[in-house]
C-alpha atoms as a PDB file:
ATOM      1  CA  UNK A   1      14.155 -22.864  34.489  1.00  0.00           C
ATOM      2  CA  UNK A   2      13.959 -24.677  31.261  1.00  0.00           C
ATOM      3  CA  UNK A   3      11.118 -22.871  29.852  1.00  0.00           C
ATOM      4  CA  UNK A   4      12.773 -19.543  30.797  1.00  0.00           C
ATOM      5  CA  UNK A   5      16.073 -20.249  28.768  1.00  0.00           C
ATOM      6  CA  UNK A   6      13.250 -21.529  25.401  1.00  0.00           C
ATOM      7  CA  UNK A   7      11.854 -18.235  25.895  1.00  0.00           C
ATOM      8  CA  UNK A   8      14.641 -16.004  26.532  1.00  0.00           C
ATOM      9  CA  UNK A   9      16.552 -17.906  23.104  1.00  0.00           C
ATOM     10  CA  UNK A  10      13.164 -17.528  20.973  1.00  0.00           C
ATOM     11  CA  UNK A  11      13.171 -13.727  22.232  1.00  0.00           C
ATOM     12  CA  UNK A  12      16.130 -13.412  20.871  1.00  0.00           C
ATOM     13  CA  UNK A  13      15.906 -14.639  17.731  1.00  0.00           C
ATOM     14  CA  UNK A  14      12.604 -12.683  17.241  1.00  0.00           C
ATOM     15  CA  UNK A  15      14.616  -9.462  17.675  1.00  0.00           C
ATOM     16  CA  UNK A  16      17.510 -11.122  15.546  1.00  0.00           C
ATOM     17  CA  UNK A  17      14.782 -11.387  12.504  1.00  0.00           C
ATOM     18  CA  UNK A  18      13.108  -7.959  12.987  1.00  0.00           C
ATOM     19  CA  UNK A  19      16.836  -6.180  13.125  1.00  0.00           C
ATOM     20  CA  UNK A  20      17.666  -8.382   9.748  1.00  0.00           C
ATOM     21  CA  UNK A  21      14.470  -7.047   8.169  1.00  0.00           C
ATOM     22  CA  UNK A  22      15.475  -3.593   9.183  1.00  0.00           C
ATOM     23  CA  UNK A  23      18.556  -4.175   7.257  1.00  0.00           C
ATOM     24  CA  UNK A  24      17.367  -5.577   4.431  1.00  0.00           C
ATOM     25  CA  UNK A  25      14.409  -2.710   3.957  1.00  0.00           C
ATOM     26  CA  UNK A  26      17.319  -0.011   4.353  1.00  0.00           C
ATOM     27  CA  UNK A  27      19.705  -2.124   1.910  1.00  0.00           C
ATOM     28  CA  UNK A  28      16.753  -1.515  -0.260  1.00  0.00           C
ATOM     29  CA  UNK A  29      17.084   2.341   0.100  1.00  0.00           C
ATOM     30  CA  UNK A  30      13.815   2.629   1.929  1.00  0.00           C
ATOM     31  CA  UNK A  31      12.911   4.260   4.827  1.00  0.00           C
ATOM     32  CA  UNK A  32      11.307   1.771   7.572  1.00  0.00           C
ATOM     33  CA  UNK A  33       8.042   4.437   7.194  1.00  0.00           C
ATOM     34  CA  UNK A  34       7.796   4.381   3.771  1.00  0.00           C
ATOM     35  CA  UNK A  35       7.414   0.503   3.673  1.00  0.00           C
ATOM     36  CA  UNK A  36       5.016   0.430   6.222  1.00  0.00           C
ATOM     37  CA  UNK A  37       3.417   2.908   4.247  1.00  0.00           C
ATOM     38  CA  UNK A  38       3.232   0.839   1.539  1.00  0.00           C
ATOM     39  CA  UNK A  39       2.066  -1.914   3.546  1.00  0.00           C
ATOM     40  CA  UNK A  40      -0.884  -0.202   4.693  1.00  0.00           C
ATOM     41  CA  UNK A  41      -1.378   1.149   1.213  1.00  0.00           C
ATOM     42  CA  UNK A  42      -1.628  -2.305  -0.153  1.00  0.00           C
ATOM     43  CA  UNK A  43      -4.058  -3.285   1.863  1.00  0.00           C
ATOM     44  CA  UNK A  44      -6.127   0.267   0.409  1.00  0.00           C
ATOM     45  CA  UNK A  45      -5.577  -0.729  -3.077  1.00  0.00           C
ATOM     46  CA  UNK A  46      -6.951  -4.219  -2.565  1.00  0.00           C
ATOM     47  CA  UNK A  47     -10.708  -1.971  -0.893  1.00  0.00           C
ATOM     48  CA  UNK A  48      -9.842   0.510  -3.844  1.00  0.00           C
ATOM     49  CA  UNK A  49      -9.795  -2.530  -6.854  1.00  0.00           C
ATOM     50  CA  UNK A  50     -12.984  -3.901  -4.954  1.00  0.00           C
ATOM     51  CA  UNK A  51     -14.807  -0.415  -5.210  1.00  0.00           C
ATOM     52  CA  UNK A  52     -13.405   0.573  -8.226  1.00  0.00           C
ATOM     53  CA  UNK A  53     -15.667  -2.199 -10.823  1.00  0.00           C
ATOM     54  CA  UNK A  54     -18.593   0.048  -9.509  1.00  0.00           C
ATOM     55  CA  UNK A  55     -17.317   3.274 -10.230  1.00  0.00           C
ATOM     56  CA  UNK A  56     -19.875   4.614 -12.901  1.00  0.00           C
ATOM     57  CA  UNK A  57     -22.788   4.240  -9.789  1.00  0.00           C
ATOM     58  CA  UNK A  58     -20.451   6.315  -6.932  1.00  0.00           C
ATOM     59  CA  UNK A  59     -21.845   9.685  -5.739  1.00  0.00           C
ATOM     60  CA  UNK A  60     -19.982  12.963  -6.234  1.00  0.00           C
ATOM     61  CA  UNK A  61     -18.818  11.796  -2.535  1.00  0.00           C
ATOM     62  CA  UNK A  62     -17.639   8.731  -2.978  1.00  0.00           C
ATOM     63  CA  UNK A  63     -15.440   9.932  -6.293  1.00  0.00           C
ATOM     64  CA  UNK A  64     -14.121  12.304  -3.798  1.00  0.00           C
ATOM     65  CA  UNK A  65     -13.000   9.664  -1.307  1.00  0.00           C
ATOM     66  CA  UNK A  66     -12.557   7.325  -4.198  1.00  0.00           C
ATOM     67  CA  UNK A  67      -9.940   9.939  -5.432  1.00  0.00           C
ATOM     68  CA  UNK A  68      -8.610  10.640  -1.981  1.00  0.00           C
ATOM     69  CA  UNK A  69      -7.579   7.184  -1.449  1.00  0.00           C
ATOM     70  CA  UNK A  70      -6.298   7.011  -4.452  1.00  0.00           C
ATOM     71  CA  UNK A  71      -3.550   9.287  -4.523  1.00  0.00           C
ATOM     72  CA  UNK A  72      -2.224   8.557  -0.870  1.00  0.00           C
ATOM     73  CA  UNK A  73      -1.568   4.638  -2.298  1.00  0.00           C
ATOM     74  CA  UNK A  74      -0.439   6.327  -5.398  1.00  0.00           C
ATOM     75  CA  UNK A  75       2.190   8.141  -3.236  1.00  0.00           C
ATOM     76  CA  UNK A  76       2.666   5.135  -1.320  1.00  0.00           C
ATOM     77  CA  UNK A  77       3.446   3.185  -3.671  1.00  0.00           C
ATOM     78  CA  UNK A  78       5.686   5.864  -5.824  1.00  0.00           C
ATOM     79  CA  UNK A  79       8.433   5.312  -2.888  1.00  0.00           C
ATOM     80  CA  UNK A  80       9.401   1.990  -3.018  1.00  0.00           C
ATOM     81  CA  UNK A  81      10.940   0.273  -5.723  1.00  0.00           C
ATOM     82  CA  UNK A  82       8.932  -1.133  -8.427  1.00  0.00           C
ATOM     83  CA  UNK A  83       9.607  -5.018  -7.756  1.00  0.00           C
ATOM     84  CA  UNK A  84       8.021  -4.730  -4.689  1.00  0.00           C
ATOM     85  CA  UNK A  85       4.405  -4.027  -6.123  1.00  0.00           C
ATOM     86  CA  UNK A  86       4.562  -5.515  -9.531  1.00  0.00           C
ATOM     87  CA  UNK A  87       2.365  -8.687  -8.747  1.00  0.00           C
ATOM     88  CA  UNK A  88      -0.062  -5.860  -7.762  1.00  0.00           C
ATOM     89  CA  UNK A  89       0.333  -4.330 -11.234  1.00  0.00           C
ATOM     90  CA  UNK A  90      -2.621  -4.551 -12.821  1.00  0.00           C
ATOM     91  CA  UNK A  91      -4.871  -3.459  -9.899  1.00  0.00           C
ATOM     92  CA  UNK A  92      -2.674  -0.398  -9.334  1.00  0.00           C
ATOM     93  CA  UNK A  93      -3.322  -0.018 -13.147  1.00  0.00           C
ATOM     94  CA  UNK A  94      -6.526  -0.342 -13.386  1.00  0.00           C
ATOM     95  CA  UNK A  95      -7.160   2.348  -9.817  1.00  0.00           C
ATOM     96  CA  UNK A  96      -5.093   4.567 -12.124  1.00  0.00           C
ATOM     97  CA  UNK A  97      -7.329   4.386 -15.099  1.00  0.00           C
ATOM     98  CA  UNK A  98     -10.744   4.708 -12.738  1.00  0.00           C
ATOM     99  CA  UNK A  99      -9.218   7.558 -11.040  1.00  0.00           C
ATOM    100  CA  UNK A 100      -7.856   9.808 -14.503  1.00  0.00           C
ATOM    101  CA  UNK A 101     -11.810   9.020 -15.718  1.00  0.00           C
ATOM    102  CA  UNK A 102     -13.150  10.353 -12.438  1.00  0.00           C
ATOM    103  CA  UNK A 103     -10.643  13.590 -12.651  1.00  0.00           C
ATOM    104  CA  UNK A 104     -11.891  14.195 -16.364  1.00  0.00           C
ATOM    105  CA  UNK A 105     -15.674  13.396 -15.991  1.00  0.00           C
ATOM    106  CA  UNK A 106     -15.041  15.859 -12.972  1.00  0.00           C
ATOM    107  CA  UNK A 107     -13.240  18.538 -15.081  1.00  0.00           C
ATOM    108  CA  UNK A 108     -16.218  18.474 -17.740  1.00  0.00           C
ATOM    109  CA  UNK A 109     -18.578  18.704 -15.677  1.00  0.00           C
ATOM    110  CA  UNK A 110     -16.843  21.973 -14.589  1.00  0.00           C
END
């Protein structure tokens, strides 16, 4: 009976945290998708930063998923505040410089 109560209490206070976090995301003027959004898109960026020291050897393919990726954490990213993501700074940079060479190597080649 004991062990029900510990788990019923801890239950609680599990939902008690995930309700505050709610709270604290909207006090943020976020919606609960966008952050998960940028969540998920953090976890791209850190695949992106990896991929992105070998850019000059990708295929016309790759630059194309390179680039795809690219914008959705771009958008991600655009819709929550700045604080959030500036520790993240200069890999987001450094994406965003990869990704404008890619668009004009692709635009002279045109």
């Amino acid at each position: 009976m004991e062990i029900l109560q510990i788990i019923i209490i801890l239950v609680l206070i599990i939902i008690g945290l995930i309700v505050f976090a709610i709270m604290q995301i909207r006090a943020a003027g976020m919606k609960i998708k966008d952050f998960i959004d940028f969540i998920q898109a953090n976890e791209v960026l850190d695949n992106l930063y990896n991929i992105s020291k070998k850019y000059e050897k990708m295929s016309q393919n790759q630059q194309i998923v390179f680039l795809m990726e690219s914008e959705k954490v771009f958008n991600a990213f655009d819709k929550v505040p700045n604080m959030l993501w500036e520790d993240e700074y200069q890999k987001y940079s450094q994406i965003l410089d990869i990704y404008r060479n890619i668009k004009i190597s692709r635009w002279n080649e045109r």
